[in-house]
PDB file of N, CA and C in Angstrom:
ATOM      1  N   UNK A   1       7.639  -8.762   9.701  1.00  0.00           N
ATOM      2  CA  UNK A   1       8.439  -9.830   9.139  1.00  0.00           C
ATOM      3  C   UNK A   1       9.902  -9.630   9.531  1.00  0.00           C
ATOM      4  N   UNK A   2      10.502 -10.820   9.762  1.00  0.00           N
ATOM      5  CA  UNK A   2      11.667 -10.284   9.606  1.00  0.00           C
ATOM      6  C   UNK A   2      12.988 -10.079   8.465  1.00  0.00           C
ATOM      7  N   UNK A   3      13.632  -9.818   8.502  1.00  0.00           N
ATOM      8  CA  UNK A   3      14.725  -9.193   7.600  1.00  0.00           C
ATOM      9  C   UNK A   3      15.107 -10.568   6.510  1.00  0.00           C
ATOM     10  N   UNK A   4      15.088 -11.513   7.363  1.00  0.00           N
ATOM     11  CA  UNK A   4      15.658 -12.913   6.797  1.00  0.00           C
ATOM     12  C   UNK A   4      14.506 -13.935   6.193  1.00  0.00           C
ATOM     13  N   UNK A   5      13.616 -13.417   6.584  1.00  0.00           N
ATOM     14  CA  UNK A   5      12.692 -14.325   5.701  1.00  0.00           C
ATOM     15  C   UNK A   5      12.484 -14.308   4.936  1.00  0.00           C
ATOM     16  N   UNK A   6      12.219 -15.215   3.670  1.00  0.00           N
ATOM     17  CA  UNK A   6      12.399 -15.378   2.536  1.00  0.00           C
ATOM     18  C   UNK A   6      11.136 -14.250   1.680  1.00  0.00           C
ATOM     19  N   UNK A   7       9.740 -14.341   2.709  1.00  0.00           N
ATOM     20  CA  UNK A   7       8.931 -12.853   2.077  1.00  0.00           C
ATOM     21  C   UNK A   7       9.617 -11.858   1.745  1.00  0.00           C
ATOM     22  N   UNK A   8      10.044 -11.072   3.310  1.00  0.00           N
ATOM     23  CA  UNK A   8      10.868 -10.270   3.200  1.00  0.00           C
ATOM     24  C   UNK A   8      11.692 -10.196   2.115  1.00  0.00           C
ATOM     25  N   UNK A   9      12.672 -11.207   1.694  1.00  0.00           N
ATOM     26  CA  UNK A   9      13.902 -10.806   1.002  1.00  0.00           C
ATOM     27  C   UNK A   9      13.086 -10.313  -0.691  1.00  0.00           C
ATOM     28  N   UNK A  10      12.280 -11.332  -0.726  1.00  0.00           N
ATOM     29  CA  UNK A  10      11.245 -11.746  -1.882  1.00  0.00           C
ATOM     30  C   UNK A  10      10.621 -10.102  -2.690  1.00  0.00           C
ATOM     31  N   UNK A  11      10.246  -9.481  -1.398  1.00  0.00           N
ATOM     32  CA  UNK A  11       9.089  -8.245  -1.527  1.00  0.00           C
ATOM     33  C   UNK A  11      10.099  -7.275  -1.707  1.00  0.00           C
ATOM     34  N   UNK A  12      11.710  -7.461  -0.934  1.00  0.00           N
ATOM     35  CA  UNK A  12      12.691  -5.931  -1.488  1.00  0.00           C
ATOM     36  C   UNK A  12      12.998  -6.305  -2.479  1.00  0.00           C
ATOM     37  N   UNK A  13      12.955  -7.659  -2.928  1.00  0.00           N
ATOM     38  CA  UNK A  13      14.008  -7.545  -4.319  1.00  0.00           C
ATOM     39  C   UNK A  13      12.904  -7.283  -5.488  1.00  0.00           C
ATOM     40  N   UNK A  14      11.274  -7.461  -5.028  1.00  0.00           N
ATOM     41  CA  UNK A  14      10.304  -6.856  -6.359  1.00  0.00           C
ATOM     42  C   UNK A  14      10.440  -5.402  -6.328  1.00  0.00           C
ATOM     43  N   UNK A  15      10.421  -4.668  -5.144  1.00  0.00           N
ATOM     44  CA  UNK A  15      10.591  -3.323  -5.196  1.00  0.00           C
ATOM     45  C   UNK A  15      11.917  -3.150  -5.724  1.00  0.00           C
ATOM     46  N   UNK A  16      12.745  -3.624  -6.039  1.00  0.00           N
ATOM     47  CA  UNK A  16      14.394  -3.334  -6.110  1.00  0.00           C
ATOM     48  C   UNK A  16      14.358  -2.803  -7.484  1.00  0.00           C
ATOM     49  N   UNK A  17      12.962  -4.421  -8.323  1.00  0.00           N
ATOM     50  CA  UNK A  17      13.133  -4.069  -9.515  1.00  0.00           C
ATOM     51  C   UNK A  17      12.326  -3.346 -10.331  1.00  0.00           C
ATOM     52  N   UNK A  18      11.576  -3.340  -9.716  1.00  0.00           N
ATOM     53  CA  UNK A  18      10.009  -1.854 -10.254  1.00  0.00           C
ATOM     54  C   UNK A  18      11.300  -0.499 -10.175  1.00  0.00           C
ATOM     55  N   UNK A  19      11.850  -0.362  -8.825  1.00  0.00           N
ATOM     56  CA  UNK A  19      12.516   1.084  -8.907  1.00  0.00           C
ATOM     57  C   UNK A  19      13.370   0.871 -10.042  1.00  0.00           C
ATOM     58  N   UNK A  20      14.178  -0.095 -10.109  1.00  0.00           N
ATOM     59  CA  UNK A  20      15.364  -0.096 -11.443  1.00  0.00           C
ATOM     60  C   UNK A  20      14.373   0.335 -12.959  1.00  0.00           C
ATOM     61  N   UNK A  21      12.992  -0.420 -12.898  1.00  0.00           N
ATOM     62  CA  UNK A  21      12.338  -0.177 -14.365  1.00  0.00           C
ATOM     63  C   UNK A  21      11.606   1.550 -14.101  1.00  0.00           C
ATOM     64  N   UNK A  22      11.820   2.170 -13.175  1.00  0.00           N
ATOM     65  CA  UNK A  22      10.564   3.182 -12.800  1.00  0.00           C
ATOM     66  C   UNK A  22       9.806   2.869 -12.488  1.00  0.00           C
ATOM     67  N   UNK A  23       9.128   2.075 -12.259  1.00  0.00           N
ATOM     68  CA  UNK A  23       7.927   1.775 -12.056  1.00  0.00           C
ATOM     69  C   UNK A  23       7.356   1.278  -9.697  1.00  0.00           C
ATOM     70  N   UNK A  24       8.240   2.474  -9.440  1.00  0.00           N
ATOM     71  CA  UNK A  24       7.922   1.787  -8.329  1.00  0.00           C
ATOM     72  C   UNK A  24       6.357   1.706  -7.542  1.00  0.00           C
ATOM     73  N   UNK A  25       6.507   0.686  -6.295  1.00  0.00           N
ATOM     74  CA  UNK A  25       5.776  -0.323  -6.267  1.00  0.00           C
ATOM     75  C   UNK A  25       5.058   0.602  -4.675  1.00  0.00           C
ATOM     76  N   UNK A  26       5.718   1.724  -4.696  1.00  0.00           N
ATOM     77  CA  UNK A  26       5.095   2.635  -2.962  1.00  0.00           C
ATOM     78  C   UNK A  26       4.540   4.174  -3.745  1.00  0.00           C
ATOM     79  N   UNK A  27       4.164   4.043  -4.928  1.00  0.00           N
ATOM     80  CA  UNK A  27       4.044   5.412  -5.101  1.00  0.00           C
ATOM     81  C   UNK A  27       2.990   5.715  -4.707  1.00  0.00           C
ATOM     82  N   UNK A  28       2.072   5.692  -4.185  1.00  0.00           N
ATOM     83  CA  UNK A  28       0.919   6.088  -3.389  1.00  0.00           C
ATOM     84  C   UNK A  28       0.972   6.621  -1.856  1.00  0.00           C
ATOM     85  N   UNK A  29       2.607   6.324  -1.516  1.00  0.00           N
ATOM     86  CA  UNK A  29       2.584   7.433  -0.488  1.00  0.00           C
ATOM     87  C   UNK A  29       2.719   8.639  -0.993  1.00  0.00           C
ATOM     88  N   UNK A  30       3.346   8.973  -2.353  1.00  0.00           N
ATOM     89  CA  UNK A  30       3.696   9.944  -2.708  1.00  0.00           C
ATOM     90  C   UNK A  30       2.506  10.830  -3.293  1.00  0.00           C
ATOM     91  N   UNK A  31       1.383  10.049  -3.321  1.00  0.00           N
ATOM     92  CA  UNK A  31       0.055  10.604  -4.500  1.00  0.00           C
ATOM     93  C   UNK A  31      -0.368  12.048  -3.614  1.00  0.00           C
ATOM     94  N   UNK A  32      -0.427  12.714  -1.992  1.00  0.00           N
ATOM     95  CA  UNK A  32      -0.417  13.971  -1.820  1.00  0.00           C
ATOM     96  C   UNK A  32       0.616  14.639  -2.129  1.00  0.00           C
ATOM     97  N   UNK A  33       1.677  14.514  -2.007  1.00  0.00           N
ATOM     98  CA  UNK A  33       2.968  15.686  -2.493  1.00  0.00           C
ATOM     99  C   UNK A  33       2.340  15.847  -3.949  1.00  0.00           C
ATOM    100  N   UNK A  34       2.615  15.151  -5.008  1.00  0.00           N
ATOM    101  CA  UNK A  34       2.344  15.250  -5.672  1.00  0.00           C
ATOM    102  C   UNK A  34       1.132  15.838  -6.758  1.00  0.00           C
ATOM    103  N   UNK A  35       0.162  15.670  -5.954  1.00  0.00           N
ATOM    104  CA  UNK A  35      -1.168  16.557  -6.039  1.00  0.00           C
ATOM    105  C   UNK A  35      -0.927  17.695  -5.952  1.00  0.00           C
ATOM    106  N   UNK A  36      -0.129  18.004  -4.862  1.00  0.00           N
ATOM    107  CA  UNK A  36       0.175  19.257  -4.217  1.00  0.00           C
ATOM    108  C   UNK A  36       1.325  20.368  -5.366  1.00  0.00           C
ATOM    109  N   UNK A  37       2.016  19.132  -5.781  1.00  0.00           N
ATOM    110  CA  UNK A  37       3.076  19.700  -6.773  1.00  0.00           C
ATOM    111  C   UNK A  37       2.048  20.038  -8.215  1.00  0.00           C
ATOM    112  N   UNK A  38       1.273  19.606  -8.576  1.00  0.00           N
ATOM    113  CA  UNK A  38       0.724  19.889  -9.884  1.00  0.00           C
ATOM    114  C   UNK A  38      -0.250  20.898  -9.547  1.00  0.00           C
ATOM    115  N   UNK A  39      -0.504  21.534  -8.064  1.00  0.00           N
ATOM    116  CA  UNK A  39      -1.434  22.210  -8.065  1.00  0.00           C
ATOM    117  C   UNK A  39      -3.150  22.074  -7.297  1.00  0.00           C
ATOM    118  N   UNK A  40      -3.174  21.067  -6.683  1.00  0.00           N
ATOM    119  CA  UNK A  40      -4.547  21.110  -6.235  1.00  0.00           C
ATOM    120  C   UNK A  40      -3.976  21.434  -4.953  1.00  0.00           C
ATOM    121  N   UNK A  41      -5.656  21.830  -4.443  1.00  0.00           N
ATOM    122  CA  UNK A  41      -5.172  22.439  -2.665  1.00  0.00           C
ATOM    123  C   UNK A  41      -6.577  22.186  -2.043  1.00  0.00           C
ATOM    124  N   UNK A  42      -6.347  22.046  -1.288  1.00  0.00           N
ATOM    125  CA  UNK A  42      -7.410  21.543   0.027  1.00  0.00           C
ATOM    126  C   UNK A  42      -7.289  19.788   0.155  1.00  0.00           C
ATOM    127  N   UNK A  43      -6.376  19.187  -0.384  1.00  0.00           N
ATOM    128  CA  UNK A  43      -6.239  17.850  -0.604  1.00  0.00           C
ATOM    129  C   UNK A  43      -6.924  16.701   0.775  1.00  0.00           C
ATOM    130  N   UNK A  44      -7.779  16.213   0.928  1.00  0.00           N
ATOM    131  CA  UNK A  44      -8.211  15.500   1.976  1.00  0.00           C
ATOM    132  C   UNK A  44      -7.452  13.976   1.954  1.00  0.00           C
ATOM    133  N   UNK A  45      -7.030  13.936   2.670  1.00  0.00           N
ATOM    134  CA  UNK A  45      -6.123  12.582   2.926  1.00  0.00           C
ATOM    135  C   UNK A  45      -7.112  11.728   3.798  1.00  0.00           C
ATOM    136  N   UNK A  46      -7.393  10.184   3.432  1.00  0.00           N
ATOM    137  CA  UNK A  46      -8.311   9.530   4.562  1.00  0.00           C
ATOM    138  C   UNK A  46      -8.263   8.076   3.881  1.00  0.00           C
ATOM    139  N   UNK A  47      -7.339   7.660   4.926  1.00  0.00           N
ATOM    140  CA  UNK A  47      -6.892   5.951   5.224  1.00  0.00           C
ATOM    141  C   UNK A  47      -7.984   5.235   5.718  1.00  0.00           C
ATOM    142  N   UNK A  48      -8.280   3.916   4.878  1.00  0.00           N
ATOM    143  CA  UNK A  48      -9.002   2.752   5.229  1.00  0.00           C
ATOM    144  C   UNK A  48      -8.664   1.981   5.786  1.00  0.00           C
ATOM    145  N   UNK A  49      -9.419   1.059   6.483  1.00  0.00           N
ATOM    146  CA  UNK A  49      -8.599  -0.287   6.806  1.00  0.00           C
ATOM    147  C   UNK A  49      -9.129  -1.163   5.925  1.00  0.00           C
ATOM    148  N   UNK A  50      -8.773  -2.221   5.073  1.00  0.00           N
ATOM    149  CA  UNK A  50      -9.301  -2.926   3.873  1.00  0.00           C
ATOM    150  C   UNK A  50      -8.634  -4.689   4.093  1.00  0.00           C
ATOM    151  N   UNK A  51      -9.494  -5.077   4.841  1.00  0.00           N
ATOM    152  CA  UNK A  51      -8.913  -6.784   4.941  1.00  0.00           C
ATOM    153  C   UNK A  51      -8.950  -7.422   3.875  1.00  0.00           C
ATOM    154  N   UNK A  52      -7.655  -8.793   3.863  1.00  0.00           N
ATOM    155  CA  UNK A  52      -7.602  -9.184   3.054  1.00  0.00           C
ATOM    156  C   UNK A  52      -8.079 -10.631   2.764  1.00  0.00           C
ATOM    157  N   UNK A  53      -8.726 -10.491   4.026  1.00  0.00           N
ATOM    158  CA  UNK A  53      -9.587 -12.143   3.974  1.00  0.00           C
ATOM    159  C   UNK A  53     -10.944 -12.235   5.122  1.00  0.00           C
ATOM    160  N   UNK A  54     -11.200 -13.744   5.656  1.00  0.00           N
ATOM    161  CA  UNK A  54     -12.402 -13.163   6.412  1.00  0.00           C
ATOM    162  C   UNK A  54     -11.841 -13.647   7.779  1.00  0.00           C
ATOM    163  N   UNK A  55     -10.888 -13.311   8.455  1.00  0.00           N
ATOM    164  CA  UNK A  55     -10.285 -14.106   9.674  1.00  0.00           C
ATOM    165  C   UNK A  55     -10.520 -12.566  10.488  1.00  0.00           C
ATOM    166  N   UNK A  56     -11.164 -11.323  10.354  1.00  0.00           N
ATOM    167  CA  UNK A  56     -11.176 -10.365  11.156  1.00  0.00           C
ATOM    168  C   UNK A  56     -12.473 -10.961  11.960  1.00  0.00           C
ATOM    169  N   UNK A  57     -12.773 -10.163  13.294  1.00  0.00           N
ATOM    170  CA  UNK A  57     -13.832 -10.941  14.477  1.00  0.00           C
ATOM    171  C   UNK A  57     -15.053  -9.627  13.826  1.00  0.00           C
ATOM    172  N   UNK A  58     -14.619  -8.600  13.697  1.00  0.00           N
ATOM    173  CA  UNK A  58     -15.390  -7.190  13.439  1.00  0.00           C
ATOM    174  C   UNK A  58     -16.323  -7.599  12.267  1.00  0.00           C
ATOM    175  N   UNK A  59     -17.314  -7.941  12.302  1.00  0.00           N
ATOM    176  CA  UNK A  59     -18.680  -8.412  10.989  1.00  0.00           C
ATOM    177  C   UNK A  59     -18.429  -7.354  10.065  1.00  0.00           C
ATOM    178  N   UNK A  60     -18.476  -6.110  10.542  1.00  0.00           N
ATOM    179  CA  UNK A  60     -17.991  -5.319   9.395  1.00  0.00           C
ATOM    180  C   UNK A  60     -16.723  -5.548   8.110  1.00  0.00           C
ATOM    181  N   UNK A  61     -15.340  -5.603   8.798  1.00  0.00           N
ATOM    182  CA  UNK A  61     -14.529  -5.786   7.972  1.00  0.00           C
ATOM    183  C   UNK A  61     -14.099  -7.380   7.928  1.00  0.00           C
ATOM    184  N   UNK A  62     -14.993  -8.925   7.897  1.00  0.00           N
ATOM    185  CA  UNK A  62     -15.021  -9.775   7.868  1.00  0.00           C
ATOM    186  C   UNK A  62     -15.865  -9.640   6.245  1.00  0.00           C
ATOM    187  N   UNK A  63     -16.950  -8.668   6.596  1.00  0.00           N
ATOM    188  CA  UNK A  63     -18.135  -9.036   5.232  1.00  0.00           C
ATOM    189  C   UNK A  63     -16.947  -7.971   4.276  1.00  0.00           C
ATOM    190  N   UNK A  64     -16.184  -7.251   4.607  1.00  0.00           N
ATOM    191  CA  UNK A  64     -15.002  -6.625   3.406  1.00  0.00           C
ATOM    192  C   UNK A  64     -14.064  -7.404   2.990  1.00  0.00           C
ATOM    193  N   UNK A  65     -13.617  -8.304   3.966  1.00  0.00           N
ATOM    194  CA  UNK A  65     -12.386  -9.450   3.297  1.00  0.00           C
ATOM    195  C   UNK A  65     -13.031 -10.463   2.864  1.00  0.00           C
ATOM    196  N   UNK A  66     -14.745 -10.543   2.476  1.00  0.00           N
ATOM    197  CA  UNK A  66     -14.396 -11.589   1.829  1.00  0.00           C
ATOM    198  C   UNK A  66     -15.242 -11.029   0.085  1.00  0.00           C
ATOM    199  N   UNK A  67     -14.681  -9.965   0.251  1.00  0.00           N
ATOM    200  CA  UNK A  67     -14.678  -9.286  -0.962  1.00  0.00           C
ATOM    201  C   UNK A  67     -13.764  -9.618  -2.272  1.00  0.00           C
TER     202      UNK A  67
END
């Protein structure tokens, strides 16, 4: 997206305000440090790809977006 589009401006200013309440809106990059900080170890990290509709060509993640 770019910088000026109204998404864009839209999506920093919800994050602007989750961070102002605490409540921010990316903490799931943070969910290994954090694991890591309270103590677990061997932590397996493993990213999906998860569509959000059915416009993918792949039958696989077509029959997931229209989940």
């Amino acid at each position: 997206m770019k910088p000026d589009s109204a998404l864009y401006v839209w999506s920093e200013l919800q994050r602007e305000v989750a961070a102002k309440i605490g409540r921010d809106l990316d903490s799931a990059k943070r969910y290994e440090s954090e694991m890591e900080r309270v103590g677990f170890t061997d932590i397996v990290l493993t990213k999906y790809t998860w569509p959000l509709n059915r416009w993918p060509k792949d039958p696989k993640y077509k029959e997931l977006g229209m989940s």
